[in-house]
Each structure stands twice: as structure tokens, then as C-alpha cells.
C-alpha atoms as a PDB file:
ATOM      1  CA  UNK A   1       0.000   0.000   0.000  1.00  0.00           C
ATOM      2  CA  UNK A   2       1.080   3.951  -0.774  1.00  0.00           C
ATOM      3  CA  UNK A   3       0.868   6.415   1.434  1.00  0.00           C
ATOM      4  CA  UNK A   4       1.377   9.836   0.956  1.00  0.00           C
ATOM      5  CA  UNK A   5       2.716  13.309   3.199  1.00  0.00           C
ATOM      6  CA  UNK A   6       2.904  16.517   1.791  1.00  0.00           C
ATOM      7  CA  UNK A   7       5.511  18.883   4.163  1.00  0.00           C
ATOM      8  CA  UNK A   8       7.616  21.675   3.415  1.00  0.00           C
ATOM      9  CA  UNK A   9      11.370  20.639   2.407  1.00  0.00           C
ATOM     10  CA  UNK A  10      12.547  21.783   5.659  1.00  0.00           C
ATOM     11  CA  UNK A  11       9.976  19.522   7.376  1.00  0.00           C
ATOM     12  CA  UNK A  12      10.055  16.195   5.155  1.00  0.00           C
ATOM     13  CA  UNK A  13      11.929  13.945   7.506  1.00  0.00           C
ATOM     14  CA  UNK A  14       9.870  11.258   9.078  1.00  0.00           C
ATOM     15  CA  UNK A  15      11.407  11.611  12.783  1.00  0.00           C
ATOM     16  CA  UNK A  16       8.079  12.592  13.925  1.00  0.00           C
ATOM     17  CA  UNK A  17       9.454  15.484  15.778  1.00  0.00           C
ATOM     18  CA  UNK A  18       6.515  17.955  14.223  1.00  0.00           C
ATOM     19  CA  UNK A  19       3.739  15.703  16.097  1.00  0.00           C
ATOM     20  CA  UNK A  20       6.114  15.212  19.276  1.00  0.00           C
ATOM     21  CA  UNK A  21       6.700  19.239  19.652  1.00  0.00           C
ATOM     22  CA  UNK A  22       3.390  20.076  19.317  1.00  0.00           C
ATOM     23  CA  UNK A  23       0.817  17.202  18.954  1.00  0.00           C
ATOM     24  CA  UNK A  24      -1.716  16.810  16.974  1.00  0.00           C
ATOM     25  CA  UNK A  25      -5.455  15.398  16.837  1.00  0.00           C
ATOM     26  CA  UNK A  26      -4.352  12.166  16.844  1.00  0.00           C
ATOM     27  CA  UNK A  27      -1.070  12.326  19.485  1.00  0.00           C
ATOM     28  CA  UNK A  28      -0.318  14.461  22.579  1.00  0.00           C
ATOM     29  CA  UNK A  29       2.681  16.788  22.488  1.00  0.00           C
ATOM     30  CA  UNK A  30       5.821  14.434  23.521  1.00  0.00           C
ATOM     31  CA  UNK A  31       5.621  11.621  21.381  1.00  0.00           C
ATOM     32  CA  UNK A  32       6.670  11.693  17.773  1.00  0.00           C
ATOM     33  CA  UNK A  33       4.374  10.562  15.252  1.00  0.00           C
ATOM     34  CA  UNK A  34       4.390  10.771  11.458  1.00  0.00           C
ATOM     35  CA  UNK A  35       0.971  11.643   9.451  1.00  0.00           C
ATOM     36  CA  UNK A  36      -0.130  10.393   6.444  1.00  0.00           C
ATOM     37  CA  UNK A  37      -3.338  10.253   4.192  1.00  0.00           C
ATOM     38  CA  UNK A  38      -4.216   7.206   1.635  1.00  0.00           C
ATOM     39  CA  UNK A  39      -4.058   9.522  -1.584  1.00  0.00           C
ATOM     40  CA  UNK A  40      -2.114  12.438  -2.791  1.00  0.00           C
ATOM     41  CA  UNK A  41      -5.086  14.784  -3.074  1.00  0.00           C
ATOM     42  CA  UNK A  42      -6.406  13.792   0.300  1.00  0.00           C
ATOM     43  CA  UNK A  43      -2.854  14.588   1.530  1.00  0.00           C
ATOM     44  CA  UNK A  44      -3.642  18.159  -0.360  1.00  0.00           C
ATOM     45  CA  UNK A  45      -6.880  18.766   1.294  1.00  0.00           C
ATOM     46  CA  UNK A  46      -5.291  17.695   4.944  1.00  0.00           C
ATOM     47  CA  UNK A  47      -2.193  19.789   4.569  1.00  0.00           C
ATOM     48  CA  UNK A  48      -4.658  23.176   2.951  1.00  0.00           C
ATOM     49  CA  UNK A  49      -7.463  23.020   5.943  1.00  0.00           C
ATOM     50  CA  UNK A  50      -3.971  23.401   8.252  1.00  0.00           C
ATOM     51  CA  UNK A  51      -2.420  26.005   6.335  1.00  0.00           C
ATOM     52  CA  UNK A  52      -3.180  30.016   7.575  1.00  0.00           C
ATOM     53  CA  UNK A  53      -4.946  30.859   4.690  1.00  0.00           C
ATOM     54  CA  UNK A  54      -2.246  34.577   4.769  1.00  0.00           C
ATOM     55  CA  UNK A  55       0.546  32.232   4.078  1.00  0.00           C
ATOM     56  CA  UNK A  56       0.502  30.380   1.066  1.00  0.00           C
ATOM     57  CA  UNK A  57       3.086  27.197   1.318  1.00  0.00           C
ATOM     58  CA  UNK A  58       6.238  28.125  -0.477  1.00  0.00           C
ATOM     59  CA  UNK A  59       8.707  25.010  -1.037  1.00  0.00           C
ATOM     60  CA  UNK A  60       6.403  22.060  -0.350  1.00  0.00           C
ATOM     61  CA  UNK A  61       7.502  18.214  -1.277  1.00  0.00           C
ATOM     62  CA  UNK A  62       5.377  15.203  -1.681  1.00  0.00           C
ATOM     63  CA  UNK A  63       6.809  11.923  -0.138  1.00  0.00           C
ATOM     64  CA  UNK A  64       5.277   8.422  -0.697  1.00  0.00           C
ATOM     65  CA  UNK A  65       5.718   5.927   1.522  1.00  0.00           C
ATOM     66  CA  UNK A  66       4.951   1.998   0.684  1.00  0.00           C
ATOM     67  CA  UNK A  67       4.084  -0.012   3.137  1.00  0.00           C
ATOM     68  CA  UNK A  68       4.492  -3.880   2.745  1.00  0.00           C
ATOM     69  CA  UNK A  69       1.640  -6.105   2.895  1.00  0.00           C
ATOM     70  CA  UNK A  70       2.729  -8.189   5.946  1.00  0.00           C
ATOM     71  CA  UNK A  71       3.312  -5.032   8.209  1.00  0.00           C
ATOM     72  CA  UNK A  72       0.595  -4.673  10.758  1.00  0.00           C
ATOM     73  CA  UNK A  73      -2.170  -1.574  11.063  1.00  0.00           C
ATOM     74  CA  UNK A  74      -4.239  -1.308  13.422  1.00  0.00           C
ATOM     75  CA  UNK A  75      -7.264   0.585  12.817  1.00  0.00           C
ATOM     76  CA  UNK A  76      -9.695   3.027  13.946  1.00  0.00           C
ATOM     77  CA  UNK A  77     -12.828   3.302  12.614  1.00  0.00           C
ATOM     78  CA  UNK A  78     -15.589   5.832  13.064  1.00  0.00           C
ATOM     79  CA  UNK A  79     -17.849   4.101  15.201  1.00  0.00           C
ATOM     80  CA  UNK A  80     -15.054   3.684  18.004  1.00  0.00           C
ATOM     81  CA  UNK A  81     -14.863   7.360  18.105  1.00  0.00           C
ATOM     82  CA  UNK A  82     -16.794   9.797  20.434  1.00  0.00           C
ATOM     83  CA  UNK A  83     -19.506  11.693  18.938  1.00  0.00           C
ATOM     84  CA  UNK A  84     -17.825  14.866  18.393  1.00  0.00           C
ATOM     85  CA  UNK A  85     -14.501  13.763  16.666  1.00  0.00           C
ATOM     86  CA  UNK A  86     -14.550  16.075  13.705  1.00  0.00           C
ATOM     87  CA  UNK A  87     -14.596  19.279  15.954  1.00  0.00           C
ATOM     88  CA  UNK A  88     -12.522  21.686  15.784  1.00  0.00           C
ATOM     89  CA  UNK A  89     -10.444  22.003  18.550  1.00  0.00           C
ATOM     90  CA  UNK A  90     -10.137  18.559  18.620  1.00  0.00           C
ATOM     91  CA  UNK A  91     -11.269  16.313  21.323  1.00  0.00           C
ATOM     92  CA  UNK A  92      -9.020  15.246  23.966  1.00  0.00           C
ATOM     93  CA  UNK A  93     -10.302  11.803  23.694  1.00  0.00           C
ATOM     94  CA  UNK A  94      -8.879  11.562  19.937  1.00  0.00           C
ATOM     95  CA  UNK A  95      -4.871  12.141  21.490  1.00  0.00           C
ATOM     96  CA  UNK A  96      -5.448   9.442  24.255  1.00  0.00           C
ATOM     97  CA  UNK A  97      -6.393   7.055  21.276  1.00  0.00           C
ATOM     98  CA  UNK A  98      -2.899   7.893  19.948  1.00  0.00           C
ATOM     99  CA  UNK A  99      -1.223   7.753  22.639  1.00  0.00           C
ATOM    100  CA  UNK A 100      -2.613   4.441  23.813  1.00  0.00           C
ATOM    101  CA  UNK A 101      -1.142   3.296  20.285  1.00  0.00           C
ATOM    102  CA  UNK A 102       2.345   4.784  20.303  1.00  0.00           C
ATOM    103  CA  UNK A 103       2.800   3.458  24.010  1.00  0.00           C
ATOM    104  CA  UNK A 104       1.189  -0.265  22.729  1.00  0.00           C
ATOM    105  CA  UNK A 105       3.995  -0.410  20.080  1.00  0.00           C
ATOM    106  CA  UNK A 106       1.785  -3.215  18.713  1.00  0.00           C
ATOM    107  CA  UNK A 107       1.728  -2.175  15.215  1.00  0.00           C
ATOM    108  CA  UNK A 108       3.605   0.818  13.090  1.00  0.00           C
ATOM    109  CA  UNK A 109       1.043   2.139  11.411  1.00  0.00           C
ATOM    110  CA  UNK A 110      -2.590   3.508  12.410  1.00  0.00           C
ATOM    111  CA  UNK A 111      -5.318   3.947  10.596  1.00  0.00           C
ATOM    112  CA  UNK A 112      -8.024   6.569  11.594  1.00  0.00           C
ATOM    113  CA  UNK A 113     -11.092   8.082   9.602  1.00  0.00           C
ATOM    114  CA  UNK A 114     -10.462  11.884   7.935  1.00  0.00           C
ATOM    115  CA  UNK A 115     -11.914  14.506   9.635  1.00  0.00           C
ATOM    116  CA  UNK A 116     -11.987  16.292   6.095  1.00  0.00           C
ATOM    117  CA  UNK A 117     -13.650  13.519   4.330  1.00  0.00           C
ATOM    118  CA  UNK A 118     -14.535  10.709   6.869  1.00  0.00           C
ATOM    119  CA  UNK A 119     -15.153   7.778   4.527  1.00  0.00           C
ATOM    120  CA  UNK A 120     -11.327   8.492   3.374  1.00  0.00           C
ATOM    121  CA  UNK A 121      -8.186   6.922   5.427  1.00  0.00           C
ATOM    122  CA  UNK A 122      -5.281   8.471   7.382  1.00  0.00           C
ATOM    123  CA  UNK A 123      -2.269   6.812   8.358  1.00  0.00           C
ATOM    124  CA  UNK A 124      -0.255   7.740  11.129  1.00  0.00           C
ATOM    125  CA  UNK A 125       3.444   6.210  11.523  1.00  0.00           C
ATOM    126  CA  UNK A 126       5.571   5.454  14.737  1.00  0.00           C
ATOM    127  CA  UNK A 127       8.843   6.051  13.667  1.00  0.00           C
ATOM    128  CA  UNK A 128       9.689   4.400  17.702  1.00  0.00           C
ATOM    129  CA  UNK A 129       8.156   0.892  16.287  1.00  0.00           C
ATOM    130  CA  UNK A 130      10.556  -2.043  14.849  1.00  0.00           C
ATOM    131  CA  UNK A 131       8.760  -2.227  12.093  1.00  0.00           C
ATOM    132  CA  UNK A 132       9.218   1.005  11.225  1.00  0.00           C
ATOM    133  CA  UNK A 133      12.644   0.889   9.266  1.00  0.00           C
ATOM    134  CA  UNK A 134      10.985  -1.732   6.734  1.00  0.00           C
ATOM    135  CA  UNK A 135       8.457   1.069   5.233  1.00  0.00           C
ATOM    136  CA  UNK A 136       9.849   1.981   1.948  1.00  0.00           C
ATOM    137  CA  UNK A 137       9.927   6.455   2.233  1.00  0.00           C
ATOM    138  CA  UNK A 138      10.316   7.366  -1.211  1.00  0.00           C
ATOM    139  CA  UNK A 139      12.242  10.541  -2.791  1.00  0.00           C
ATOM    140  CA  UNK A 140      10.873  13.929  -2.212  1.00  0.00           C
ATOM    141  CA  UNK A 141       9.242  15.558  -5.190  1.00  0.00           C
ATOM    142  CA  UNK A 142       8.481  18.660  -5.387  1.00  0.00           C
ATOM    143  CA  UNK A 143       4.476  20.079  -4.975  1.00  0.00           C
ATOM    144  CA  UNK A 144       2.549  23.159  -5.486  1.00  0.00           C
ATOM    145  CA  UNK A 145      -0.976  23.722  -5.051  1.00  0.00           C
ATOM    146  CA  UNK A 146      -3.161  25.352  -8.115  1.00  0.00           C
ATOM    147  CA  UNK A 147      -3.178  29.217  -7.306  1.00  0.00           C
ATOM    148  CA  UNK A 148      -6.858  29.256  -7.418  1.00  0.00           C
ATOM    149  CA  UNK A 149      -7.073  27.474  -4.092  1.00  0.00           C
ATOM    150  CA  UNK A 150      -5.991  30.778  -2.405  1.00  0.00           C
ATOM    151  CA  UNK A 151      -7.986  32.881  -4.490  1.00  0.00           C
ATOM    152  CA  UNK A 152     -10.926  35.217  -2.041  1.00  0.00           C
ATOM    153  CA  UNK A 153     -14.220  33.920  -3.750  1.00  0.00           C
ATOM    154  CA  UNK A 154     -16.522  36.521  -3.233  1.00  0.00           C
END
């Protein structure tokens, strides 16, 4: 399976440090944690709802990452979530489920519903788990979104 993370150059590692500096919906602050979405364009829509909307994303990379058959995911699915998971701030509930993961170390990869389109998959990555080093992180290539995302409509 392919995975995909869009990130500025400067931020394309997969160390997880982003997540473990300042957590995210899916993982408190202090452990690091690598996001990524099932598609390219979902990995568009993720990174443009968290992008200030005054600072359009200068120097961005695309990164695939394949993910062998026989590695384990665990998964989350929408009906093990609490009512309110797509809000926005997120619910604290949503960074326990993370963190129960990362601390499990069962499996290297998670997979948890979209807030931006829920019937669509993200996968986030342990870079702490064993299993980790055998996920295949492709070149960087370089990415730019269509100008007329950022366009005012009126």
C-alpha cells in the first residue's frame, strides 16, 4: 500500500518530531508521530485546511511511503470514536487514542477516519516501532498547489 505526506522541504523527515513538539489530533505533544493520508489529493486537502490561509506554502515536497503487505495496522474506525470527533479544537479523547497506540507499540502504522472527508483513510506512523525501518519512504518531489485554491471567492 502507498501512502502519501505533503511537508515543506525543511519539514520532510519522518522523525516525527513535528507531532512530538506540538501534537496533533491524533497524538499528545511528547511523542513523535508521522501523518499520512491514503491519496495524494487527500494529503492536499489535509495539509490546505492546516495552512493560515495569509501564508501560502512556499517550497512544499510530496513523499510516498509503501508499506508492505505483511506489516501490521491497526485501525480506527468511526464508530469507536466519540460523537464529536470532527470538531474543531479537537477532542481530547482523539490524542489518548494515539497515545494508547504509540505506548502499545503493537503495530507501526494507524489507521483513523479523515476529519476532512470521513469515509477516506489516514495513516499515522511510529517512527519508535521495529517495524518502522521496513516502510519503503520514497524521494521527495516537489508540490505546489493550483493558485486558485488561495484565491478570495466573493
Amino acid at each position: 500500500m502507498r501512502v502519501w505526506r505533503i511537508a515543506s522541504a525543511t519539514h520532510a523527515t519522518f522523525d516525527g518530531e513535528g507531532a512530538r513538539r506540538h501534537g496533533s489530533r491524533w497524538t499528545p505533544r511528547g511523542l513523535p508521530a508521522v501523518f499520512t493520508s491514503a491519496t495524494l489529493s487527500l494529503a492536499a486537502l489535509e495539509r490546505f485546511v492546516n495552512t493560515d490561509p495569509d501564508l501560502e506554502p512556499a517550497g512544499l515536497v510530496t513523499v510516498a511511503v509503501d508499506i508492505e503487505t505483511n506489516i501490521a495496522i491497526d485501525t480506527v474506525t468511526a464508530v469507536d470514536l466519540p460523537a464529536d470527533w470532527r470538531t474543531y479544537p479537537a477532542p481530547p479523547d482523539l490524542a489518548m487514542i494515539g497515545e494508547r497506540w504509540l505506548l502499545e507499540s503493537k503495530s507501526a502504522v494507524l489507521s483513523v477516519p479523515s476529519v476532512v472527508i470521513p469515509n477516506e483513510r489516514n495513516f499515522v506512523l511510529n517512527p519508535t516501532h521495529a517495524d518502522f525501518v521496513r516502510l519503503t519512504i520514497n524521494p521527495s518531489q516537489p508540490f505546489s498547489f493550483d493558485l486558485r485554491v488561495w484565491k478570495t471567492r466573493r
